[in-house]
Protein backbone atom coordinates (compact mmCIF):
# COMPACT_ATOMS: atom_id res chain seq x y z
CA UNK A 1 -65.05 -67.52 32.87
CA UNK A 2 -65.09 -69.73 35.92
CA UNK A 3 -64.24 -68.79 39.35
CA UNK A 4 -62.36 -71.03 41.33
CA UNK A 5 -62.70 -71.39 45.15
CA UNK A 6 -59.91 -71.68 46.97
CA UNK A 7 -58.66 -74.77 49.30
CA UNK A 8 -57.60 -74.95 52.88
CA UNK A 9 -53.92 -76.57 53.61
CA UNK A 10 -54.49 -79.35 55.96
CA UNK A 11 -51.93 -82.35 56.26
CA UNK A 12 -49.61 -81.54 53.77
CA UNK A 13 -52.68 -81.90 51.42
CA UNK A 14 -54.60 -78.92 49.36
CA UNK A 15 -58.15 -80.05 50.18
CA UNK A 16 -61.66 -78.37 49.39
CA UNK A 17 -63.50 -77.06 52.54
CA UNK A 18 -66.75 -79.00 53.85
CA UNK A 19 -68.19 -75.32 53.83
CA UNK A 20 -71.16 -74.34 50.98
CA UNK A 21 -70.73 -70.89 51.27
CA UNK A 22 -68.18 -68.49 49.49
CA UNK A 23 -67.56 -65.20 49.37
CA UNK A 24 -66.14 -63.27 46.16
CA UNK A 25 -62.75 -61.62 46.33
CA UNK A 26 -62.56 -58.64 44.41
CA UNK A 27 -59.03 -56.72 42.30
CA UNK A 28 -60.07 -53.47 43.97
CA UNK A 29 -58.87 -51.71 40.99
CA UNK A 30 -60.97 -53.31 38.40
CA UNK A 31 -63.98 -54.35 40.83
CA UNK A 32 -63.76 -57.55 39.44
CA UNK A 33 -64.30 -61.00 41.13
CA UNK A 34 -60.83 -63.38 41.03
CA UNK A 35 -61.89 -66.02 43.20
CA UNK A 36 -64.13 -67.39 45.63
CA UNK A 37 -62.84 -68.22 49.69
CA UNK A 38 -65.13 -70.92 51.20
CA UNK A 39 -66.35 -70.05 54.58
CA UNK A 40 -65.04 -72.94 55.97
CA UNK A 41 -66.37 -74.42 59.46
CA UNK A 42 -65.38 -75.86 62.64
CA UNK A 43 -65.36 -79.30 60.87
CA UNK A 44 -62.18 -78.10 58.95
CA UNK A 45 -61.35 -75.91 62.43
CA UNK A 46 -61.26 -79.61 63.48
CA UNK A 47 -59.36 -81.29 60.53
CA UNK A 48 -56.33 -79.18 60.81
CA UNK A 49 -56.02 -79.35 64.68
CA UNK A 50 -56.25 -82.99 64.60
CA UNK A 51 -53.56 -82.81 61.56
CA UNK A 52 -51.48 -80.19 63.60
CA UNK A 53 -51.71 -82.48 66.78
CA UNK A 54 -50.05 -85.38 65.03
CA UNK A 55 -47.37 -83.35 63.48
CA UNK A 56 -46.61 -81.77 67.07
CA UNK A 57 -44.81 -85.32 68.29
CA UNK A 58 -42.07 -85.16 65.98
CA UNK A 59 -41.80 -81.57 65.25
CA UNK A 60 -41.03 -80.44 68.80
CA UNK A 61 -38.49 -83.01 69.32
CA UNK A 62 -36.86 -82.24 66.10
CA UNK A 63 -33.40 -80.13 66.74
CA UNK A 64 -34.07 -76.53 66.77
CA UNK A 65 -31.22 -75.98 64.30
CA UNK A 66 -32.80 -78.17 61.94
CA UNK A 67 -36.01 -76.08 62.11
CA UNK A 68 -33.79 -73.31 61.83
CA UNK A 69 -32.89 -74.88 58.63
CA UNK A 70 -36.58 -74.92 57.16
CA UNK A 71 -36.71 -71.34 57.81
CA UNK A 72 -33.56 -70.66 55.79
CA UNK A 73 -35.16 -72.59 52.70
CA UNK A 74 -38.37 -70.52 53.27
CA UNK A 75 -36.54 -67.15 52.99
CA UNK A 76 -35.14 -68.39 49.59
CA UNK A 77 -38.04 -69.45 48.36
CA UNK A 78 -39.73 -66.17 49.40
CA UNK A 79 -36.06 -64.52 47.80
CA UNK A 80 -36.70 -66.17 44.42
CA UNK A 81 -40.63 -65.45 44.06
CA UNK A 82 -40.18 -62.35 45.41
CA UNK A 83 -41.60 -59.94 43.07
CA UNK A 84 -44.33 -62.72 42.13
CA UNK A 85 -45.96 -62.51 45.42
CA UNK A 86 -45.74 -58.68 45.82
CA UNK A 87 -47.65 -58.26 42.19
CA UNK A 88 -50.79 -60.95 43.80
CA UNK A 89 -50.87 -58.85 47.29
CA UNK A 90 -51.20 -55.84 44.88
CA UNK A 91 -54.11 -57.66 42.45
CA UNK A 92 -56.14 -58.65 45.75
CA UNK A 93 -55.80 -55.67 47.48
CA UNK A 94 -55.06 -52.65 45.73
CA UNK A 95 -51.88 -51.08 47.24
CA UNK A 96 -49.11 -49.62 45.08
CA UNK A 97 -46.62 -52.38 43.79
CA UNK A 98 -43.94 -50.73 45.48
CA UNK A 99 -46.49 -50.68 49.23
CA UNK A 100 -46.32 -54.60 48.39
CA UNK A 101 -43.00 -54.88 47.95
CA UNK A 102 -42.28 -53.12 50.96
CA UNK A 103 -44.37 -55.36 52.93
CA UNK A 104 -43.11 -58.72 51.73
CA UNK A 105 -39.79 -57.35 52.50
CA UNK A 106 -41.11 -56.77 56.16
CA UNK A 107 -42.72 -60.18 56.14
CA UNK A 108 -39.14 -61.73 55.00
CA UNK A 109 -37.53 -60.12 57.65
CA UNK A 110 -39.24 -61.79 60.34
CA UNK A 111 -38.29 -64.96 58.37
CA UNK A 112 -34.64 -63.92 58.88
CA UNK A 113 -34.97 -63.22 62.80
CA UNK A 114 -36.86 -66.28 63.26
CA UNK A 115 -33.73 -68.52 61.71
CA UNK A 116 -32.09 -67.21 64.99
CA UNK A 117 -33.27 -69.66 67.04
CA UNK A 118 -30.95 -71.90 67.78
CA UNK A 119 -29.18 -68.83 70.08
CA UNK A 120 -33.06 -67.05 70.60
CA UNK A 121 -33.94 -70.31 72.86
CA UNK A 122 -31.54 -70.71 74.32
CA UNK A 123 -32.20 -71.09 78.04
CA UNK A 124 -30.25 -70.10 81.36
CA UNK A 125 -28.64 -72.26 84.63
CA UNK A 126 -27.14 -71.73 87.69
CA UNK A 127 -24.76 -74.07 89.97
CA UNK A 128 -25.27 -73.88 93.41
CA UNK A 129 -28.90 -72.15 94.14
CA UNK A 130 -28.45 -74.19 97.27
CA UNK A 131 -25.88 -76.21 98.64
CA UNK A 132 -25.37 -79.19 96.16
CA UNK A 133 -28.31 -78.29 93.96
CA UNK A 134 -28.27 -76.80 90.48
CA UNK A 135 -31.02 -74.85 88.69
CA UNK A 136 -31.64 -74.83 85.31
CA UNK A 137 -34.57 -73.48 82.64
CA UNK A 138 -35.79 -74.56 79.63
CA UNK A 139 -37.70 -73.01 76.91
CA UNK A 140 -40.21 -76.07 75.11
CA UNK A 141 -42.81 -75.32 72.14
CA UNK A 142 -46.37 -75.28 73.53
CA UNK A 143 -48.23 -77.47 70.84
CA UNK A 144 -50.90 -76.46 68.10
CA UNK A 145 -50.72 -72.55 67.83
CA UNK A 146 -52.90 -70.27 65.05
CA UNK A 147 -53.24 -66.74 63.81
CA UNK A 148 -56.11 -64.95 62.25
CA UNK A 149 -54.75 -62.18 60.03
CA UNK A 150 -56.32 -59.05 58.79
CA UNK A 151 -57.10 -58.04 55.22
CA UNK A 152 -54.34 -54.79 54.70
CA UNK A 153 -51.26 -56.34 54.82
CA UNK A 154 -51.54 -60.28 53.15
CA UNK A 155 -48.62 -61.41 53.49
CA UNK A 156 -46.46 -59.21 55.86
CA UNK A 157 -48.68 -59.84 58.80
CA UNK A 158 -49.18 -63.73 58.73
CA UNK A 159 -45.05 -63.79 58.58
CA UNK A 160 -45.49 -62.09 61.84
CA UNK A 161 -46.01 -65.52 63.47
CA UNK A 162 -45.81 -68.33 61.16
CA UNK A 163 -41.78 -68.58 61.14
CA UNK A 164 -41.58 -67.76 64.98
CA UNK A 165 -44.66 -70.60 66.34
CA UNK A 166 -42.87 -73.19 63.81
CA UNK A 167 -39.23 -72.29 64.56
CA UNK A 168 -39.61 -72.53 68.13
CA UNK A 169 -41.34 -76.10 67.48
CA UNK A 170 -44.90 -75.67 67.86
CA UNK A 171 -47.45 -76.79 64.71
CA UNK A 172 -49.70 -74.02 63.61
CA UNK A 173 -52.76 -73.06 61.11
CA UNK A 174 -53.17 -69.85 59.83
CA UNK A 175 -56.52 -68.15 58.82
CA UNK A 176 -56.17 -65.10 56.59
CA UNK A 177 -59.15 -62.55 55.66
CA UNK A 178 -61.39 -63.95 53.61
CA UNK A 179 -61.12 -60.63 51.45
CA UNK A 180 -57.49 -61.48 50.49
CA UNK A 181 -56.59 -65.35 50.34
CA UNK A 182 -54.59 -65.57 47.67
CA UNK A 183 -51.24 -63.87 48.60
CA UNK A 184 -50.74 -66.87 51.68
CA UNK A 185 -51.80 -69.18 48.91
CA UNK A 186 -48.83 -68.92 46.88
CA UNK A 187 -46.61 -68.27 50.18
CA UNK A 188 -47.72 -71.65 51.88
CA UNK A 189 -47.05 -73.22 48.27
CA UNK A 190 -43.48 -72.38 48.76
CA UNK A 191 -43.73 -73.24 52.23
CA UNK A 192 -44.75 -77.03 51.08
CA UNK A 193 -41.51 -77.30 49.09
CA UNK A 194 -39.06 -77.09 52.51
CA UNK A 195 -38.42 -79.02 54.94
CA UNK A 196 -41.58 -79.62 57.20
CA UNK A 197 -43.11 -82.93 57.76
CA UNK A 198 -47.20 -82.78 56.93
CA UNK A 199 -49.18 -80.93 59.38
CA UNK A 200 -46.73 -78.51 60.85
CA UNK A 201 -48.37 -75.57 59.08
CA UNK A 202 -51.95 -75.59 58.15
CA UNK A 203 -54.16 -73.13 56.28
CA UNK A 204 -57.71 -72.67 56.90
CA UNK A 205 -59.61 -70.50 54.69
CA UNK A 206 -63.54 -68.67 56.10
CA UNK A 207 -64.47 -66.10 58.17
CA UNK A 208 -67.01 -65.83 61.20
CA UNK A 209 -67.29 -69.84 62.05
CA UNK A 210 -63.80 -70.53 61.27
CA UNK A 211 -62.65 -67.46 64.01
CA UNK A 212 -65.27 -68.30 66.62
CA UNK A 213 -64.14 -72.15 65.91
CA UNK A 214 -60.14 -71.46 66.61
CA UNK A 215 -60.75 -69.34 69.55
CA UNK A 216 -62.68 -71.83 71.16
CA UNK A 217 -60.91 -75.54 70.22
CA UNK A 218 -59.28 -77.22 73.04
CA UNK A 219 -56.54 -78.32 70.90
CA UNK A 220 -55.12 -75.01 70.24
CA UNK A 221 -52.58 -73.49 73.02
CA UNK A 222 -52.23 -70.28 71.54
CA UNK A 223 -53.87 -67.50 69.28
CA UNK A 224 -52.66 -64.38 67.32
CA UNK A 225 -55.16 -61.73 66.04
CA UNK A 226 -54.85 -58.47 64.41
CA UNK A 227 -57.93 -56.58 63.73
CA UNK A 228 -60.44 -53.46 64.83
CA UNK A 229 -60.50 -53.21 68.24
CA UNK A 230 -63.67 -54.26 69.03
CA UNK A 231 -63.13 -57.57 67.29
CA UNK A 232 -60.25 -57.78 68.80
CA UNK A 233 -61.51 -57.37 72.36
CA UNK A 234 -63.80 -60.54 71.94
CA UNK A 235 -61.14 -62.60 70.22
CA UNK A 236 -59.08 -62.13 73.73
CA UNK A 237 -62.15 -62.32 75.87
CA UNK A 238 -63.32 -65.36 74.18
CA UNK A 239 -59.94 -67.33 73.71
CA UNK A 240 -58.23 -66.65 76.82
CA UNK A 241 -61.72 -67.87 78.16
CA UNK A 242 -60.69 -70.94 76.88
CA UNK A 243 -57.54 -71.54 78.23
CA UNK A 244 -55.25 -69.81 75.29
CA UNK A 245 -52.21 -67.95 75.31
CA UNK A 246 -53.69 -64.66 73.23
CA UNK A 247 -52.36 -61.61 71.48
CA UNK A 248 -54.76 -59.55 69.82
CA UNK A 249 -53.51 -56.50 67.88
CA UNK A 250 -56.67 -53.75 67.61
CA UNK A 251 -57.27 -50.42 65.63
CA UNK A 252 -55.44 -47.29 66.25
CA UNK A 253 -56.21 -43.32 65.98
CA UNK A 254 -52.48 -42.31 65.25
CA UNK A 255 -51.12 -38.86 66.04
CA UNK A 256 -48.99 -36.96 64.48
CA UNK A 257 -47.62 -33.82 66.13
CA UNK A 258 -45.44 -31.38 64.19
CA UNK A 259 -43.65 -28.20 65.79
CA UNK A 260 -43.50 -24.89 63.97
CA UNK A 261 -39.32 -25.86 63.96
CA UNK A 262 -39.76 -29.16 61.59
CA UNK A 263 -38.22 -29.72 58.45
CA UNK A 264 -41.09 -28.82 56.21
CA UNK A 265 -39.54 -30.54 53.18
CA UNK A 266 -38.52 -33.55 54.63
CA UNK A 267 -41.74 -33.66 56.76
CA UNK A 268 -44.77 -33.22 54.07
CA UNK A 269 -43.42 -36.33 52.10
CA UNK A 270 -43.42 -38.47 54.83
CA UNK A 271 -46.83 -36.96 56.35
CA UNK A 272 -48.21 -37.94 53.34
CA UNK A 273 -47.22 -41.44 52.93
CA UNK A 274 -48.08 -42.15 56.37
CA UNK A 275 -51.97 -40.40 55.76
CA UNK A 276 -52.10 -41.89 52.20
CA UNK A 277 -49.91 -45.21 52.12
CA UNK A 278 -51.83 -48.26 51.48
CA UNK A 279 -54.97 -46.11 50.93
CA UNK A 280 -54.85 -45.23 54.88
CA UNK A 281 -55.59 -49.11 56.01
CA UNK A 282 -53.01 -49.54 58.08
CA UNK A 283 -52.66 -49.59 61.41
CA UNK A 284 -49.88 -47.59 61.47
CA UNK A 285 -51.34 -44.72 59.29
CA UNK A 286 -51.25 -41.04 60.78
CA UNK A 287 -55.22 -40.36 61.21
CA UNK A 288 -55.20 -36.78 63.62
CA UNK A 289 -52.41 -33.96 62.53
CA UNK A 290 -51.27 -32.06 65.55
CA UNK A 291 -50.20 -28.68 64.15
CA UNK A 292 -48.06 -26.18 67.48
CA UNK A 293 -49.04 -23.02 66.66
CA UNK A 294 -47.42 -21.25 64.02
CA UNK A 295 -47.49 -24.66 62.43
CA UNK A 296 -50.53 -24.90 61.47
CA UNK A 297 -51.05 -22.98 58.20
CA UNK A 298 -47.73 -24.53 56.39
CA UNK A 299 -48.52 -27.64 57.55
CA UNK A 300 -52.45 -27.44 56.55
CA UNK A 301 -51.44 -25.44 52.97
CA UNK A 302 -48.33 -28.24 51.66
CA UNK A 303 -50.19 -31.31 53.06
CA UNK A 304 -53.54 -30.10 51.12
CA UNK A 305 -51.04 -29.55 47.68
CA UNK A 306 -49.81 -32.98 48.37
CA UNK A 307 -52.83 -34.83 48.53
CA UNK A 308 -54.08 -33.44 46.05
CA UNK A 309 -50.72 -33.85 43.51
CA UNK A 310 -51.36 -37.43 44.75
CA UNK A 311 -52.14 -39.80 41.28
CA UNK A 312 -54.57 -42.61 42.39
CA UNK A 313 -55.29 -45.28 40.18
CA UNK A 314 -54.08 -49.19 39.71
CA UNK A 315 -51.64 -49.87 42.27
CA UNK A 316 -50.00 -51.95 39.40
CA UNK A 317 -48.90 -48.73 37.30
CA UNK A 318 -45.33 -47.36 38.09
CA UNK A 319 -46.78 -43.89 38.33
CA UNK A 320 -49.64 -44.64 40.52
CA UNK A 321 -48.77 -43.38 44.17
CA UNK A 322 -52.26 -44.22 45.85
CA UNK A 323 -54.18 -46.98 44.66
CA UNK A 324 -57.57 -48.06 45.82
CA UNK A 325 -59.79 -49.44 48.91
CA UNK A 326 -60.35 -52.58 49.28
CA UNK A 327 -64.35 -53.32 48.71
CA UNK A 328 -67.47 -51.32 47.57
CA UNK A 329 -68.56 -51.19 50.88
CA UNK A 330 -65.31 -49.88 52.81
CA UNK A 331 -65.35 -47.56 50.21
CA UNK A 332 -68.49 -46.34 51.59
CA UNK A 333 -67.82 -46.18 54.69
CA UNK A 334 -64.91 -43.76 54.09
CA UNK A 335 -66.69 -41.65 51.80
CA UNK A 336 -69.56 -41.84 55.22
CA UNK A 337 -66.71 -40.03 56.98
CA UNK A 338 -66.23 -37.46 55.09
CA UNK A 339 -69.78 -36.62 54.54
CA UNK A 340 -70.13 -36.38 58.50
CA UNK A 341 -66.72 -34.00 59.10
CA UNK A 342 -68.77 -31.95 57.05
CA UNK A 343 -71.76 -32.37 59.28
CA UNK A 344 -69.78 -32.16 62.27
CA UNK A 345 -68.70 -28.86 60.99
CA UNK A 346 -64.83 -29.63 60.21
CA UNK A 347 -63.62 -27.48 56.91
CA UNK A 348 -62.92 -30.33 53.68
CA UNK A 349 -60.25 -28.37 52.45
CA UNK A 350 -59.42 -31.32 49.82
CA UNK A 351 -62.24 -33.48 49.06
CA UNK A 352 -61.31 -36.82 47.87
CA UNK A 353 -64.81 -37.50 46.59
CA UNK A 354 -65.06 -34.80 44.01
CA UNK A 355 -61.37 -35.64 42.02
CA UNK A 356 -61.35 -37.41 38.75
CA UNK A 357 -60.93 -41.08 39.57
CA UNK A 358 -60.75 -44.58 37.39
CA UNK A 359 -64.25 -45.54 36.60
CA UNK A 360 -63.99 -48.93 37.85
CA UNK A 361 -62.78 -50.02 41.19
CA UNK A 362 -63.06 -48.88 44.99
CA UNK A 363 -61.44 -45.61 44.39
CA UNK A 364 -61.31 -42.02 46.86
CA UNK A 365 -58.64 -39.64 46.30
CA UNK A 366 -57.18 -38.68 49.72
CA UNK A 367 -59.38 -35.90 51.74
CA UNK A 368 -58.14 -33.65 53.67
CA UNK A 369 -59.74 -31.80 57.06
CA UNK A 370 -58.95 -28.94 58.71
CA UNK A 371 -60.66 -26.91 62.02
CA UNK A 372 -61.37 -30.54 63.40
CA UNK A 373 -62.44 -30.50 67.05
CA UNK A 374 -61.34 -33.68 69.23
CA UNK A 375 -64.54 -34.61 69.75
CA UNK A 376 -65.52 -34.99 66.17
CA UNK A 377 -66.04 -38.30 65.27
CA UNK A 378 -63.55 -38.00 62.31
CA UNK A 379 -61.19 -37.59 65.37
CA UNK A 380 -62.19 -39.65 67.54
CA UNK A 381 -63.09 -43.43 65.01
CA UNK A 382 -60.59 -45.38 62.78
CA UNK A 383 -61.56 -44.74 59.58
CA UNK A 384 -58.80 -46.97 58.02
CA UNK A 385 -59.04 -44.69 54.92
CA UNK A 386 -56.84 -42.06 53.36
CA UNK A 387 -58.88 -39.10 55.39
CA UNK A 388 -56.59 -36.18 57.50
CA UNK A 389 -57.87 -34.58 60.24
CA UNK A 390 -56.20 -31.50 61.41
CA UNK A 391 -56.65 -29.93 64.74
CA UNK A 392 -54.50 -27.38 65.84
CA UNK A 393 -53.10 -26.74 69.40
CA UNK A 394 -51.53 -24.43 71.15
CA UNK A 395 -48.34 -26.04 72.33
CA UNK A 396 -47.57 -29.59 73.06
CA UNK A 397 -49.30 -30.24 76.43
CA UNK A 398 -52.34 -29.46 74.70
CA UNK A 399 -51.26 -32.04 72.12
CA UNK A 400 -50.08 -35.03 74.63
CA UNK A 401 -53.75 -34.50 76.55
CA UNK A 402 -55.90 -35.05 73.38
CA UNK A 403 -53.76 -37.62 72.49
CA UNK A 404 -54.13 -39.60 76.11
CA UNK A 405 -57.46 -39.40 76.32
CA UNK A 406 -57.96 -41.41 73.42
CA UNK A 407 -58.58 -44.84 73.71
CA UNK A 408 -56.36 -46.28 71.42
CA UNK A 409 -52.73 -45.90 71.83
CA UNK A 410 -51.09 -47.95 68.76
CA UNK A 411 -48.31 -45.28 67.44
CA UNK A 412 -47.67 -42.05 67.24
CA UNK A 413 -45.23 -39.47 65.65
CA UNK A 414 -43.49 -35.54 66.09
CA UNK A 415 -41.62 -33.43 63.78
CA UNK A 416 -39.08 -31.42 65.26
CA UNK A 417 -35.82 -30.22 64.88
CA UNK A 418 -35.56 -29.65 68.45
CA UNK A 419 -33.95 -32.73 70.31
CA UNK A 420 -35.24 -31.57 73.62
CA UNK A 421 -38.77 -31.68 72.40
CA UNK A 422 -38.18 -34.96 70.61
CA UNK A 423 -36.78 -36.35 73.86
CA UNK A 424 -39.78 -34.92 75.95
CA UNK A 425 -42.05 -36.11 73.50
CA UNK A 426 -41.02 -39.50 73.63
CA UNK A 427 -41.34 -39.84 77.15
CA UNK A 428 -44.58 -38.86 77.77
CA UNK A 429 -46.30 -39.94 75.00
CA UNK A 430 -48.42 -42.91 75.89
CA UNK A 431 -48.37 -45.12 72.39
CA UNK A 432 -46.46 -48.13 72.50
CA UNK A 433 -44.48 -47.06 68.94
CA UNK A 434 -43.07 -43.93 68.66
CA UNK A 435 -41.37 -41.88 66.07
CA UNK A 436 -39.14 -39.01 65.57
CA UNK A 437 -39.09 -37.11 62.21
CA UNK A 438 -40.47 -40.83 61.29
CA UNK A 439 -44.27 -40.91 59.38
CA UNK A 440 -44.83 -44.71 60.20
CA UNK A 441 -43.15 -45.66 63.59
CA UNK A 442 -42.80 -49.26 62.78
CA UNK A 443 -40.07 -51.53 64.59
CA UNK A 444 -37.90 -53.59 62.72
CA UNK A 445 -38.59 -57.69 62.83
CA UNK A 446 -36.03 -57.88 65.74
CA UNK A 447 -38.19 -55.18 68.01
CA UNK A 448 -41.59 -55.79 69.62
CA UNK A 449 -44.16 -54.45 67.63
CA UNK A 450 -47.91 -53.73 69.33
CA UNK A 451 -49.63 -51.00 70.88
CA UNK A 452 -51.31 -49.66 74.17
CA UNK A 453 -54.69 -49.82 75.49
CA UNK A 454 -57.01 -50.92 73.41
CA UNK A 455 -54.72 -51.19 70.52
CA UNK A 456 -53.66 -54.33 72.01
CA UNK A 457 -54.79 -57.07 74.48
CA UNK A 458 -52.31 -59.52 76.31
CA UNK A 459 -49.08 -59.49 77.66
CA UNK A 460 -46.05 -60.07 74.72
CA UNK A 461 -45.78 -57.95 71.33
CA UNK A 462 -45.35 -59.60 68.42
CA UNK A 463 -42.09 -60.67 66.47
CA UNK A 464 -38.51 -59.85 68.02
CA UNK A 465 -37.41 -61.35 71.44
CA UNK A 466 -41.39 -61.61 72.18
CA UNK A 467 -42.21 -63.31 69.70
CA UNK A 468 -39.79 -66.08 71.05
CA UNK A 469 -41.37 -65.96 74.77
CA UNK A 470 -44.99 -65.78 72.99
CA UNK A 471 -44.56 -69.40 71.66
CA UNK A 472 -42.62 -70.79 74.31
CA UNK A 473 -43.41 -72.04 77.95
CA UNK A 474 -40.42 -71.98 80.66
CA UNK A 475 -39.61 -75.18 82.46
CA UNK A 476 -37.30 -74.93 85.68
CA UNK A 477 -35.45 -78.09 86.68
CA UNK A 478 -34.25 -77.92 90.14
CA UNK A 479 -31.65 -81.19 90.98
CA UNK A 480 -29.54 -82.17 93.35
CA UNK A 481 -27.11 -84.47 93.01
């Protein structure tokens, strides 16, 4: 059976990439190729700036109601192909049909916040800064704007900033992973049949070239990244270098912290989906279990019952709660990890290696640790796999140090019935998202969403009120008349 390669989005226009080179993507639950994504270059880097550029002109003087109007079409179309496109971010990656449904919902939601703009830019004035002179600001678009997305989330995470950069008037080109094309595919498909003119939203397919090639263009004003955190350092370092606008989301090394007072019931479940979910890659996922004292056997005993009750298998079957990773070789690098807690010295109280799994696919059943030092490096790296690591403290403080001296600072959770804790908790803890008898401390579309240290690099979050400052530049008119 043929393969076919995908094509890049340029103009208005589905058009084959000058690139030679491909690379396969995989259904992670068969291991089977489904299509090819060119590795496109800076020639088509170059094609859909120059195609962005002349959409720019008109777009940014069109009404911001009117491209408030595009997004409403968008979120219908997304409405109305809605369980189409969670089933293909399912086939090319692997979560659970209901994980992809989740996330398209997400994605959709920023749709939704984005058709605020009309009221989101509006901008602010004041009579009399002086005598006889009035002050007024503006917000205006910026010009050609671009993303480069990650492979765990296909389509939630490129909704993070398409609708925002074009709502606010700016023309923009999207790059996702390489490993998972298909998903924006179908989603820019839909896109085509609205309201935008050619050129105001651009897809560019590749990996290496086509990243170094957007971070360094002249044309483009701004950039959006999520990624590891060491990719995501040089994406900021490079494109701010060249005069961009950046925000670059990196990894995280989530905590979770529960107190011998939680709600064991209600807390394993959602322990568990925040460990397991998506197979662990997300950036969200709990990583390092904090067990206070006298929490640490219950919490070690039902989370080790859990994960192993867990079914794993084809994230297309109804009964499947975990499905697989998404390649052969992240596969072994998680499986790497769990071979060195065991080196390290940590006790594999549930190994995900050993379980029965589907013969075909990049499947590990979820692993669980326990007697893990800080140090270890199962403590200390993102594994971005379904791997628990608990390390029991004696009491909070203890907790909030370990979790400080981490580098990363992307979310972080507590269980607790104790409001006092919760509210002490909160405070100090130095992650940018934080939850409270919550697994996965993620914002709605209408609250900044981005982390701390070097979870993130630059200055706005993305979506919510950020997102609108992110894509906009201020202009102050002072006049007298």
């Amino acid at each position: 059976m043929s393969i076919a390669t995908v094509s890049n989005y340029i103009g208005g226009r589905w058009v084959g990439s000058s690139a030679t080179a491909t690379v396969d993507v995989f259904n992670p639950a068969r291991g089977a190729v489904i299509a090819k994504t060119p590795l496109s270059t800076a020639r088509d880097v170059d094609a859909a700036v120059d195609a962005a550029t002349r959409a720019f002109a008109g777009w940014s003087e069109t009404p911001p109601v009117v491209r408030a109007r595009a997004m409403f079409q968008f979120k219908s179309a997304l409405e109305a192909h809605f369980e189409e496109i969670a089933r293909i971010v399912t086939t090319e990656h692997g979560k659970t049909l209901d994980e992809s449904r989740g996330s398209v919902r997400r994605g959709i939601e920023c749709v939704e916040v984005a058709c605020a703009a009309p009221s989101m830019l509006m901008g602010a004035g004041l009579e009399n800064v002086a005598a006889g002179i009035d002050c007024t600001m503006m917000r205006q678009p910026l010009g050609v704007c671009a993303a480069i997305a990650p492979f765990n989330f296909p389509a939630m995470v490129p909704l993070w900033f398409l609708p925002f950069a074009v709502v606010c008037g700016n023309t923009f080109i999207l790059k996702p992973s390489e490993q998972v094309p298909l998903s924006m595919r179908r989603i820019v498909e839909l896109l085509a049949e609205c309201d935008l003119p050619p050129g105001v939203v651009n897809l560019v397919n590749g990996g290496q070239a086509a990243v170094e090639a957007l971070c360094d263009h002249a044309g483009i004003k701004a950039l959006s990244f999520v990624g590891s955190t060491p990719v995501a350092r040089l994406v900021y370092q490079r494109a701010t270098h060249a005069g961009k606008r950046v925000q670059a989301l990196g990894g995280a090394k989530n905590f979770i912290v529960v107190l011998p007072d939680a709600d064991f019931d209600r807390a394993i479940p959602a322990i568990a989906e925040s460990l397991y979910g998506c197979a662990g890659e997300r950036c969200l996922a709990g990583s390092v279990l904090l067990p206070v004292g006298g929490a640490h056997a219950p919490l070690r005993d039902r989370l080790s019952e859990a994960a192993s009750a867990m079914v794993v298998g084809d994230g297309l079957d109804p009964h499947v709660q975990m499905g697989p990773v998404i390649s052969a070789r992240h596969l072994r690098r998680v499986t790497g990890y769990v071979e060195q807690g065991v080196g390290e010295g940590a006790r594999l109280v549930v190994d995900g290696r050993a379980r029965r799994l589907p013969p075909e696919g990049f499947f590990v059943g979820p692993s669980v640790f326990d007697a893990v030092e800080p140090t270890m490096q199962i403590a200390r790296d993102e594994i971005f796999g379904p791997v628990a690591a608990v390390c029991p403290v004696r009491d909070v403080d203890t907790a909030l140090k370990i979790m400080h001296a981490h580098p990363n600072a992307n979310s972080t959770s507590i269980f607790t019935t104790s409001g006092r804790a919760a509210r002490e908790f909160t405070h100090r803890a130095t992650a940018s998202m934080v939850g409270v008898n919550i697994g996965v401390a993620a914002p709605m579309a209408y609250f900044p969403f981005g982390g701390a240290r070097d979870s993130f690099f630059g200055d706005l979050k993305v979506h919510g009120r950020d997102a609108f400052e992110f894509y906009t530049d201020k202009k102050v008119t002072i006049a007298r008349w």
